[in-house]
N, C-alpha and C. Protein backbone atom coordinates (compact mmCIF):
# COMPACT_ATOMS: atom_id res chain seq x y z
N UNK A 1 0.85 -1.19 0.00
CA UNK A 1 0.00 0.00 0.00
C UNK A 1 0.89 1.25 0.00
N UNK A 2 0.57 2.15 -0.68
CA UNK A 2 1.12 3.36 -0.54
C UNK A 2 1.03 4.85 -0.12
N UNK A 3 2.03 5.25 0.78
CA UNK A 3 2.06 5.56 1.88
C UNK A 3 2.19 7.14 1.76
N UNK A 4 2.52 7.71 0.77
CA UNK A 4 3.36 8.82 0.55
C UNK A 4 2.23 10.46 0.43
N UNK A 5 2.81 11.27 0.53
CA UNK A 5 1.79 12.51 0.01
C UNK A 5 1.06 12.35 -0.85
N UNK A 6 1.82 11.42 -2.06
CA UNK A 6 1.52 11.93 -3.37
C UNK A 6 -0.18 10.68 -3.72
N UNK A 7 -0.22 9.85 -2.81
CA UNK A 7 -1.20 9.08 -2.47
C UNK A 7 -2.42 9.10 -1.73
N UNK A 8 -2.23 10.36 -0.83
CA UNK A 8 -2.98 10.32 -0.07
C UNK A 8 -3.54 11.71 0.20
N UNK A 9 -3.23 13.04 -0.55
CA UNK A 9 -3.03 14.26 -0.94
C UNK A 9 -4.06 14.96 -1.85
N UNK A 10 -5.27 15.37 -2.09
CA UNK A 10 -6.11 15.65 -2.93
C UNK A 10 -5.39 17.41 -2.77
N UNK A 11 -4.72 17.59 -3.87
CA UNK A 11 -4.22 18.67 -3.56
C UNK A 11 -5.32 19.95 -3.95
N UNK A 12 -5.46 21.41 -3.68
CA UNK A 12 -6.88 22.07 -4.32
C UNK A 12 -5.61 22.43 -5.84
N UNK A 13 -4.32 22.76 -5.81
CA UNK A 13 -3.58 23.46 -7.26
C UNK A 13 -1.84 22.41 -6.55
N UNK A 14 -1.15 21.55 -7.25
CA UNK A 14 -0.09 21.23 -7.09
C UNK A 14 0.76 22.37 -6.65
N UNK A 15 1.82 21.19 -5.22
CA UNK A 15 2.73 22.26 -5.13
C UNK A 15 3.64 22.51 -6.26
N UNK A 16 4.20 24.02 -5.79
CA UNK A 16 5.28 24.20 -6.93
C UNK A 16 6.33 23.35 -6.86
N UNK A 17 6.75 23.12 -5.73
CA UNK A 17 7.98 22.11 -5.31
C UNK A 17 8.10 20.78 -4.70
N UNK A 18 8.67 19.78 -5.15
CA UNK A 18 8.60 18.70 -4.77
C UNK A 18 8.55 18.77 -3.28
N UNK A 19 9.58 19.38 -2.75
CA UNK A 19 9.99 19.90 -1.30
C UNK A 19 9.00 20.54 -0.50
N UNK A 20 8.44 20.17 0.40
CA UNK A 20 7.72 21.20 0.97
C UNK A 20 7.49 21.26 2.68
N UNK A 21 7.41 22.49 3.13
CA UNK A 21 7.16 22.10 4.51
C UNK A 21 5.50 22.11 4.69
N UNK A 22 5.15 20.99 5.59
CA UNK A 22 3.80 21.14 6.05
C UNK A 22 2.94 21.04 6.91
N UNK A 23 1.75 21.63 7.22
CA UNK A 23 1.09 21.30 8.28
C UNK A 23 -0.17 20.50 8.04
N UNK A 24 -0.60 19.48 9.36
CA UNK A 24 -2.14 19.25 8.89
C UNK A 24 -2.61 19.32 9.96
N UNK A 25 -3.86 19.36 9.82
CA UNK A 25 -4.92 19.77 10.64
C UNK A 25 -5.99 18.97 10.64
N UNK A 26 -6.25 17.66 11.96
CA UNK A 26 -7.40 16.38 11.69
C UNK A 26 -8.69 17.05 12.20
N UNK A 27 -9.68 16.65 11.63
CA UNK A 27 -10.61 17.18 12.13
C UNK A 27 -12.02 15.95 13.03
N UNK A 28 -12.26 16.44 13.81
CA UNK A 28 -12.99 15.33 14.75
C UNK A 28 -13.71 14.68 14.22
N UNK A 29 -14.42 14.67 12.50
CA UNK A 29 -15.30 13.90 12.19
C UNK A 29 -15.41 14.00 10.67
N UNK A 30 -15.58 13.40 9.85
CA UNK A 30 -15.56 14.02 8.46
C UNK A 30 -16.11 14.88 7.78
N UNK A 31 -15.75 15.85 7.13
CA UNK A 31 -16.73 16.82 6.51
C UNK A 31 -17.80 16.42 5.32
N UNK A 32 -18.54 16.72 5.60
CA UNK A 32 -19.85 16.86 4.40
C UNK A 32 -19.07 17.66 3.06
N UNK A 33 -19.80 17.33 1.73
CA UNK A 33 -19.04 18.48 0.75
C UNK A 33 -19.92 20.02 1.03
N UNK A 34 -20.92 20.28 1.73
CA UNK A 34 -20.99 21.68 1.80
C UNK A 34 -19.85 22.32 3.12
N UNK A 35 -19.45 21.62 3.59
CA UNK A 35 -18.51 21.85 4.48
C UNK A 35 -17.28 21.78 3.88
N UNK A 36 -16.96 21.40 2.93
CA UNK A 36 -15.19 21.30 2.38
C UNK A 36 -15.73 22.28 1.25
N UNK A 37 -16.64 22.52 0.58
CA UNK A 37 -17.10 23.60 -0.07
C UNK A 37 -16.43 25.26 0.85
N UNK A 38 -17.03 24.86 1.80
CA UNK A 38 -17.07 26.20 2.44
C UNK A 38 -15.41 26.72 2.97
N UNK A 39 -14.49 25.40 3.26
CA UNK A 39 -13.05 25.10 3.82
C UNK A 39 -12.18 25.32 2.46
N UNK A 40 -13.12 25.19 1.64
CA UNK A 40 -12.02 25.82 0.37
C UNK A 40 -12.23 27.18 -0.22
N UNK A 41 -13.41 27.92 0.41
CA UNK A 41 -13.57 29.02 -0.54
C UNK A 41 -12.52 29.83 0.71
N UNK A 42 -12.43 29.43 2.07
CA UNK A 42 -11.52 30.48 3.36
C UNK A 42 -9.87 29.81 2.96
N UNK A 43 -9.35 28.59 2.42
CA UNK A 43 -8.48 27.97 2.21
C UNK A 43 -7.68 29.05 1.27
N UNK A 44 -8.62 28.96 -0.15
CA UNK A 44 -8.43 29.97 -1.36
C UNK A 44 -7.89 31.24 -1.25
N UNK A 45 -8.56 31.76 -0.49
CA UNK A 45 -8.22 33.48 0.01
C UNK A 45 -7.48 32.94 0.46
N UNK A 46 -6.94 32.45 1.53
CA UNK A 46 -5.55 32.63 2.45
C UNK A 46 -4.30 32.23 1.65
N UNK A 47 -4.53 30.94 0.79
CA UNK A 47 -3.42 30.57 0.18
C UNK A 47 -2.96 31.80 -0.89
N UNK A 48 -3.40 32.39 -2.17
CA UNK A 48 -3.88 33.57 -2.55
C UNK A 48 -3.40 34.67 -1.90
N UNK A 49 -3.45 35.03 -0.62
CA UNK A 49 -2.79 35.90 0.27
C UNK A 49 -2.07 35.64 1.06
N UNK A 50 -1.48 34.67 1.15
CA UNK A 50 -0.01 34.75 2.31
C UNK A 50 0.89 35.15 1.86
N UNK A 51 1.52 35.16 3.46
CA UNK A 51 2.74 36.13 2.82
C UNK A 51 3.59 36.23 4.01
N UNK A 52 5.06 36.18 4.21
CA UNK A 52 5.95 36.21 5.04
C UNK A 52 6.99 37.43 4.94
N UNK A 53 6.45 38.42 5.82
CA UNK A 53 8.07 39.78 5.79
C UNK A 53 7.09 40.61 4.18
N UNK A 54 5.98 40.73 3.89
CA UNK A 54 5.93 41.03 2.56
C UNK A 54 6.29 40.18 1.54
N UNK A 55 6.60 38.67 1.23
CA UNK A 55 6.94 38.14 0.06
C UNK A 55 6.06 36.92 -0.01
N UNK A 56 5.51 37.32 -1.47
CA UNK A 56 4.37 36.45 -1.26
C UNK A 56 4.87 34.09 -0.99
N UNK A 57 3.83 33.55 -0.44
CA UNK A 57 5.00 32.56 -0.19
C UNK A 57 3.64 31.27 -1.26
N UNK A 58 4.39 30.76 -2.01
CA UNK A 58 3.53 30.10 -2.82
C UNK A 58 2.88 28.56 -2.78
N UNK A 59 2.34 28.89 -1.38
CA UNK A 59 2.03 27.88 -0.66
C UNK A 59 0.66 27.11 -1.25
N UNK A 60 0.16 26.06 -0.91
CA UNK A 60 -1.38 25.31 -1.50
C UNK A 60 -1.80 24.76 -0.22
N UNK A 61 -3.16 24.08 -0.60
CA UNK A 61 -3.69 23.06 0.49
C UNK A 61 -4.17 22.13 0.02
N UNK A 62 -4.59 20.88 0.55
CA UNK A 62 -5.22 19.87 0.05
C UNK A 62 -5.82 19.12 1.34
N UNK A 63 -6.33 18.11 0.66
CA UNK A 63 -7.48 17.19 2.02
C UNK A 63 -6.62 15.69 1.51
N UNK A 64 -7.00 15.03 3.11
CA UNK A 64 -6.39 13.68 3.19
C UNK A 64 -7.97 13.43 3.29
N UNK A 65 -8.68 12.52 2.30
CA UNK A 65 -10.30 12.24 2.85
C UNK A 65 -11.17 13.77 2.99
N UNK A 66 -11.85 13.02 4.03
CA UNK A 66 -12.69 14.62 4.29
C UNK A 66 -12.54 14.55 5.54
N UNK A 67 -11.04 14.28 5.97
CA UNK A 67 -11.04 14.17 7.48
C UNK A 67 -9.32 15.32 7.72
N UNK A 68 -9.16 15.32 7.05
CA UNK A 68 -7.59 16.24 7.14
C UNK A 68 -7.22 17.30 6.25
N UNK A 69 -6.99 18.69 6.48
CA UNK A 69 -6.45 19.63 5.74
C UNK A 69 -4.64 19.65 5.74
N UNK A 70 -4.32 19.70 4.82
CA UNK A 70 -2.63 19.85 4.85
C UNK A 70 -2.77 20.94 3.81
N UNK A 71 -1.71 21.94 4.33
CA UNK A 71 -1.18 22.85 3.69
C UNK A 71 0.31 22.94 3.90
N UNK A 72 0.85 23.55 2.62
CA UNK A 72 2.54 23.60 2.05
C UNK A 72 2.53 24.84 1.73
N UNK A 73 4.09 24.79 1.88
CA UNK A 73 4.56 25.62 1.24
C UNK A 73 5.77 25.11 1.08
N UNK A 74 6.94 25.59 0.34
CA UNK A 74 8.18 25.47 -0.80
C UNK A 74 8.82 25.32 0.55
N UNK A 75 9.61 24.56 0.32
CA UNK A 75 10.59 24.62 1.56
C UNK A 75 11.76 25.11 0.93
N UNK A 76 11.92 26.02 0.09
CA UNK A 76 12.74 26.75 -0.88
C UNK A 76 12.56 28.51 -0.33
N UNK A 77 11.39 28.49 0.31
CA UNK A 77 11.15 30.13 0.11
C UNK A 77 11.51 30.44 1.94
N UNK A 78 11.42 31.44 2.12
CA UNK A 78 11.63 31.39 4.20
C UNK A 78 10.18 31.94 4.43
N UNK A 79 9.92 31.46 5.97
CA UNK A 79 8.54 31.63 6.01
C UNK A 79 8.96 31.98 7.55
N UNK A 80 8.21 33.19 7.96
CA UNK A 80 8.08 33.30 9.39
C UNK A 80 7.27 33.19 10.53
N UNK A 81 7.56 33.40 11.09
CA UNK A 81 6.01 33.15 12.55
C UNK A 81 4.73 33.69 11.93
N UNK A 82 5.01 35.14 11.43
CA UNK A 82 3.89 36.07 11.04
C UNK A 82 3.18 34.98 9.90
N UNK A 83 4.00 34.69 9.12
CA UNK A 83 3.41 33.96 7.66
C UNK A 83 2.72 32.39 8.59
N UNK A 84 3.54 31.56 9.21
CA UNK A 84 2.81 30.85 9.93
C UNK A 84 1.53 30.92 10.98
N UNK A 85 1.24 32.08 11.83
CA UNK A 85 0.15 32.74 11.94
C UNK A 85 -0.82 32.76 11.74
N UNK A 86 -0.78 33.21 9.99
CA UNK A 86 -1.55 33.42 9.00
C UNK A 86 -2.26 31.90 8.56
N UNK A 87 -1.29 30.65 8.61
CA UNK A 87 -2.13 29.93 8.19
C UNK A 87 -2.93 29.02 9.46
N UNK A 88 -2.74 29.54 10.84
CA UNK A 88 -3.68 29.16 12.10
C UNK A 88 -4.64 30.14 11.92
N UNK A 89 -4.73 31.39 11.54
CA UNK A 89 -5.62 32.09 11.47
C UNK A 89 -6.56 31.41 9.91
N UNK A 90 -6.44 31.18 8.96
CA UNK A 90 -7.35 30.64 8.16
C UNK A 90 -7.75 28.96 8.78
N UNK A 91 -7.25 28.18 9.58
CA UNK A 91 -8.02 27.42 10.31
C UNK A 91 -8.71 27.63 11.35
N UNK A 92 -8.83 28.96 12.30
CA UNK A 92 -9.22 28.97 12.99
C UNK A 92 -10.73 29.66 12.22
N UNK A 93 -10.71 30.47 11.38
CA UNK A 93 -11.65 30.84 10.78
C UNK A 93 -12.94 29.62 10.11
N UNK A 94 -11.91 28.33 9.79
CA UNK A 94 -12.71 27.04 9.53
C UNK A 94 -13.54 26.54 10.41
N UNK A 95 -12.85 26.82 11.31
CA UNK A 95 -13.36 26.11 12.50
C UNK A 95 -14.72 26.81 12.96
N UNK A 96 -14.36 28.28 12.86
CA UNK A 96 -15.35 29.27 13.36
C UNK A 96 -16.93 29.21 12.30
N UNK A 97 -16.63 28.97 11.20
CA UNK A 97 -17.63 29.24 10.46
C UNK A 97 -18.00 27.69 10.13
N UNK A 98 -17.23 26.46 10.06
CA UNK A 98 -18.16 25.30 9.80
C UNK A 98 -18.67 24.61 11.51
N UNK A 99 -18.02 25.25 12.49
CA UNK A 99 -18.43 24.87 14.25
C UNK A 99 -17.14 23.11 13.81
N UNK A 100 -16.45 22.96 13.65
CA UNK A 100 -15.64 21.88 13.59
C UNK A 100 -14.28 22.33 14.42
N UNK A 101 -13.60 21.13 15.11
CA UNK A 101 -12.57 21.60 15.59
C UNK A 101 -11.18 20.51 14.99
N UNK A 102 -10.43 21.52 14.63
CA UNK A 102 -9.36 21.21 13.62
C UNK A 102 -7.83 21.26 14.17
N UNK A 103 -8.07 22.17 15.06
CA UNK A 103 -6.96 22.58 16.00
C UNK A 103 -6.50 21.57 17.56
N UNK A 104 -7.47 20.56 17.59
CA UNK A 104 -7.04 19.36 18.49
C UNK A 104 -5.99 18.61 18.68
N UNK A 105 -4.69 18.59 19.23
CA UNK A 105 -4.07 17.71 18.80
C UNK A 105 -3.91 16.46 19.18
N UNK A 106 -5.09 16.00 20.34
CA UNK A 106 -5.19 14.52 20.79
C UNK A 106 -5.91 13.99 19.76
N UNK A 107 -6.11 14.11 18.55
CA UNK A 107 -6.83 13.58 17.56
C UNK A 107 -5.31 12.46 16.50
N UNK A 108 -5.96 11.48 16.27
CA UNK A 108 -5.50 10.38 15.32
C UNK A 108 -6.02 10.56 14.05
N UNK A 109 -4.73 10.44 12.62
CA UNK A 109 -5.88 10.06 11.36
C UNK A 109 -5.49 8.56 11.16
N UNK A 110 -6.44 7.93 10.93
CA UNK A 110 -6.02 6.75 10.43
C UNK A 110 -6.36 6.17 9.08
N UNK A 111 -5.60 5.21 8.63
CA UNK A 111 -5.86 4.45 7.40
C UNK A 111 -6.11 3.45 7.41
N UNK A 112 -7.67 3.17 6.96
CA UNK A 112 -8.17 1.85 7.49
C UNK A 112 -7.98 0.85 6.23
N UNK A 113 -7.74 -0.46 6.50
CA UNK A 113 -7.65 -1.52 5.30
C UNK A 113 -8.51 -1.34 3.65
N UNK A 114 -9.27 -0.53 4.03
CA UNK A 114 -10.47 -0.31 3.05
C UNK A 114 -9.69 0.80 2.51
N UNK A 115 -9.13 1.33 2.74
CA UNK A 115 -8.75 3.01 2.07
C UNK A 115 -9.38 4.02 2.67
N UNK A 116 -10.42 3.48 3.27
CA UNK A 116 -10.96 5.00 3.65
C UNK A 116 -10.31 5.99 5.17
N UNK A 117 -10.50 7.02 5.72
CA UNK A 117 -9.70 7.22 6.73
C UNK A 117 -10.81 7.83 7.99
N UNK A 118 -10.30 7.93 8.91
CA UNK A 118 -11.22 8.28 10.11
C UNK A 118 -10.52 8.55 11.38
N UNK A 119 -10.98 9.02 12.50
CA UNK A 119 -10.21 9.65 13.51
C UNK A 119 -10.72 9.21 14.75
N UNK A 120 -9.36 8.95 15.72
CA UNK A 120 -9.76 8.55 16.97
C UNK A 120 -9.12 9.37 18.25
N UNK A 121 -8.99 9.63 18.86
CA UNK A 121 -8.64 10.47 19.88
C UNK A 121 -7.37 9.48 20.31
N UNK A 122 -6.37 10.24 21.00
CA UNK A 122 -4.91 9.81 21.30
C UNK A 122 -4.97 8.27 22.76
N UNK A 123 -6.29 9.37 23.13
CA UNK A 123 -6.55 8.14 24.74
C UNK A 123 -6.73 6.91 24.18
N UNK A 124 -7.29 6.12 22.96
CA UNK A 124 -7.69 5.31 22.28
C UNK A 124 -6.64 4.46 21.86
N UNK A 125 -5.54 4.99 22.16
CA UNK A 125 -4.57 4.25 21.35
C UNK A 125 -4.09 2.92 21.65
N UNK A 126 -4.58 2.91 22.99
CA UNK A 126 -4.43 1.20 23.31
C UNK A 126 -5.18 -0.14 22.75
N UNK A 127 -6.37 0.25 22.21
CA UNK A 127 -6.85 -0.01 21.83
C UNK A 127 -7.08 -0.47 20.15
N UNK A 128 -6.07 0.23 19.39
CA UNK A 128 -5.70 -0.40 18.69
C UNK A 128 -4.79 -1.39 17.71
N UNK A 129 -4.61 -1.95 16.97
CA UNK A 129 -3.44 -2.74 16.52
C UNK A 129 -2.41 -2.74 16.15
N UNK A 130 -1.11 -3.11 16.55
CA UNK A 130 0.08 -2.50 15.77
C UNK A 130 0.24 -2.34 14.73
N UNK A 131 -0.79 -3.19 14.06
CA UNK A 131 -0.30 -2.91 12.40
C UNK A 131 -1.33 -1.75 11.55
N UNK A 132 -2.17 -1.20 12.62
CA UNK A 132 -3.17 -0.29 12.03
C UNK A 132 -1.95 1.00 11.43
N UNK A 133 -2.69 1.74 10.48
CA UNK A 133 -1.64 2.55 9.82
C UNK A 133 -2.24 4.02 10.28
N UNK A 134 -1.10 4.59 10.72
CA UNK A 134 -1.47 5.67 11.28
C UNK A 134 -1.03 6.86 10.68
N UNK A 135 -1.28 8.02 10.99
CA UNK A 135 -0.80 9.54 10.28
C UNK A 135 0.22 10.09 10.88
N UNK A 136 1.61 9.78 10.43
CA UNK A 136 2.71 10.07 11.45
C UNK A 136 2.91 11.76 11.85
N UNK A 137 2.59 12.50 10.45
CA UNK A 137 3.02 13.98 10.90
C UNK A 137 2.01 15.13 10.92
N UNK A 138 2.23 16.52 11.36
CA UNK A 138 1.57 17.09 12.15
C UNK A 138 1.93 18.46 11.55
N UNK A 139 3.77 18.26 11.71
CA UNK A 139 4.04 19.59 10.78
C UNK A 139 5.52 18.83 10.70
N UNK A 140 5.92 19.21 9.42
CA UNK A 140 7.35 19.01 9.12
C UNK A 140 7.49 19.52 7.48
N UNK A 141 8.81 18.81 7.11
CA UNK A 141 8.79 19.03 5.72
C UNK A 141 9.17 17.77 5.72
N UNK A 142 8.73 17.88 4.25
CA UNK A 142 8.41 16.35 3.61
C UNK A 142 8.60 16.28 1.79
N UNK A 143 8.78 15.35 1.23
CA UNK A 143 9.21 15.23 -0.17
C UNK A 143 7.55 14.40 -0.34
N UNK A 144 7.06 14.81 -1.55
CA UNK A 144 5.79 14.80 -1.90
C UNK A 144 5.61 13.30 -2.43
N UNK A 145 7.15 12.76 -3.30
CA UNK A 145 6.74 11.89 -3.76
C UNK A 145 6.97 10.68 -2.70
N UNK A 146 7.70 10.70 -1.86
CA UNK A 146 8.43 9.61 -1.42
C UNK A 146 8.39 9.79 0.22
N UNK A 147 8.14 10.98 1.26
CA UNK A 147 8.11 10.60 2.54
C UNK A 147 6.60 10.12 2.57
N UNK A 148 7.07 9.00 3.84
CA UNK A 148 6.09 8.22 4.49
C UNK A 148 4.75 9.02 4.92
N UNK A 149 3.51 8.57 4.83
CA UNK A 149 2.88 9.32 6.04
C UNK A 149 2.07 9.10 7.01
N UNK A 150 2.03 7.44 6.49
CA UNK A 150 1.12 6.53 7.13
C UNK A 150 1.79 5.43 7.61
N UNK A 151 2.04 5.00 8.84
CA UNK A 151 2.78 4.08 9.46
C UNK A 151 2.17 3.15 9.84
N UNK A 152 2.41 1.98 9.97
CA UNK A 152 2.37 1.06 11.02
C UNK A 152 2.43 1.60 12.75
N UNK A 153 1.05 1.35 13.14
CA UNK A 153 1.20 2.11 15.10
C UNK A 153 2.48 1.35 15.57
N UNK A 154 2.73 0.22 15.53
CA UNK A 154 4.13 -0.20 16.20
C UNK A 154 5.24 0.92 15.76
N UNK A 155 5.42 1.32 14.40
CA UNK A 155 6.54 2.64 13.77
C UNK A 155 6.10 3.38 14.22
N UNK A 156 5.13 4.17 14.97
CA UNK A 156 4.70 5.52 14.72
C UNK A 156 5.25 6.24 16.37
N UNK A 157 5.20 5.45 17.25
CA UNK A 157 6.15 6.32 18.20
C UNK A 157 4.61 6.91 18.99
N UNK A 158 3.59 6.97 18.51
CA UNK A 158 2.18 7.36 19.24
C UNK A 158 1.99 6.23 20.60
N UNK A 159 2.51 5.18 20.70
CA UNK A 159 2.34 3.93 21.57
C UNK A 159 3.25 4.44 23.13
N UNK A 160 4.38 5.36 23.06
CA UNK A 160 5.54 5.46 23.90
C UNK A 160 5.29 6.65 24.60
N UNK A 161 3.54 7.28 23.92
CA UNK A 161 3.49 8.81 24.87
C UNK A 161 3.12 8.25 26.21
N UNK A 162 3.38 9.16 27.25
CA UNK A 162 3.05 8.89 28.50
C UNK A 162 1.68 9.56 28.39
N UNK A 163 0.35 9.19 28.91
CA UNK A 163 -0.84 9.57 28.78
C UNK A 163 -1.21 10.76 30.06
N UNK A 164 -2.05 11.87 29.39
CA UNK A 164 -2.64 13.19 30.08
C UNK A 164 -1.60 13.28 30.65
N UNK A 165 -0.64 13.68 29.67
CA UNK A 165 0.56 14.91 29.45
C UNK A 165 0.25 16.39 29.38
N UNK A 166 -0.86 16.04 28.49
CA UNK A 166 -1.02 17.52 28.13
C UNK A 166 -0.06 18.27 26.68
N UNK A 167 0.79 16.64 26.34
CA UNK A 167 1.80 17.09 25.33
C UNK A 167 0.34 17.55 23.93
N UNK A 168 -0.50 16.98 23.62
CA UNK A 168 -1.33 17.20 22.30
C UNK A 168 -2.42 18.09 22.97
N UNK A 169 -2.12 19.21 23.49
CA UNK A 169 -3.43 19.86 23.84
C UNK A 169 -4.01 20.85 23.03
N UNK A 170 -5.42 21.15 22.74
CA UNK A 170 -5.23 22.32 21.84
C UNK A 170 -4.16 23.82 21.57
N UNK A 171 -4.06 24.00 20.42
CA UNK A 171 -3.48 25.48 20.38
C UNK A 171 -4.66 26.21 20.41
C-alpha cells in the first residue's frame, strides 16, 4: 500500500515544489461536501494571500479524505512566525464558520484496510493494533513523492506517549 503525500493528498492546485514544509490539521469527524465547499472558498483566500516579511509565499492546500487539511509551502522560500500565523488564522476561521474543531491535537488520522480514513482520539490508542496505519506527521517538511505518512502504530512512536501529558493539547 502506498504511503506517501503523493497518495494520499487531494491537492486544491499542485505544489510548486517537490519539497515542501507542512502542516495538517485532523478534524474530529468528516466533513460533508458543503462543508469542504465552504473550507475551500476560506483555504483559497488565504493561500492567494499569504505572505511572510511582505513576500508572497507560494504555498497550497489539500485534504487527506474529508477528514484532514494539509497545507505547504516550498521549503525553498523562508517563512516566518507572522506567515505561519496566518495559516492558524485561516483554520481557525474554519473552524469558526463550519463549528468543527481542527486545532485538536489529541486527535488520530487513520488508514483503514479499506482506504478510507477516520479519527480517533490519542486516549484510544491502546486499543488499537500494531499494524493499524497511522498519520505520522503534524508539521514538518516532507518530499511529496516519497516521505512516508502513514505508518504502522508499532513505527509511529504514538504507543511510547506517556498519557494526560497535556503534550497534544489544543493550540
Amino acid at each position: 500500500m502506498m504511503v506517501s503525500l503523493k497518495h494520499h493528498v487531494s491537492w486544491h492546485t499542485a505544489p510548486r515544489e517537490n519539497h515542501v514544509r507542512l502542516w495538517t490539521y485532523i478534524a474530529h469527524r468528516a466533513l460533508n461536501s458543503a462543508e469542504i465547499d465552504r473550507a475551500n472558498i476560506i483555504l483559497s483566500a488565504f493561500a492567494s494571500d499569504w505572505t511572510s516579511h511582505g513576500d508572497i509565499i507560494h504555498g497550497t492546500f489539500g485534504w487527506i479524505g474529508k477528514h484532514a487539511i494539509v497545507i505547504a509551502s516550498p521549503v525553498s522560500q523562508s517563512l516566518s512566525g507572522c506567515g505561519i500565523d496566518q495559516n492558524i488564522s485561516a483554520i481557525r476561521a474554519i473552524e469558526d464558520e463550519i463549528g468543527i474543531h481542527l486545532l485538536d491535537r489529541n486527535l488520530i488520522l487513520l488508514l483503514q484496510p479499506n482506504g478510507e480514513y477516520s479519527t480517533q482520539s490519542i486516549d484510544a490508542i491502546d486499543s488499537l493494533a500494531n499494524e493499524q496505519l497511522v498519520f505520522m506527521w503534524n508539521t514538518t517538511k516532507a518530499n511529496i513523492e516519497s516521505t512516508p505518512i502513514f505508518v504502522p502504530l508499532s513505527e509511529s512512536g504514538f504507543k511510547q506517549l506517556p498519557k494526560n501529558t497535556g503534550l497534544f493539547s489544543s493550540l
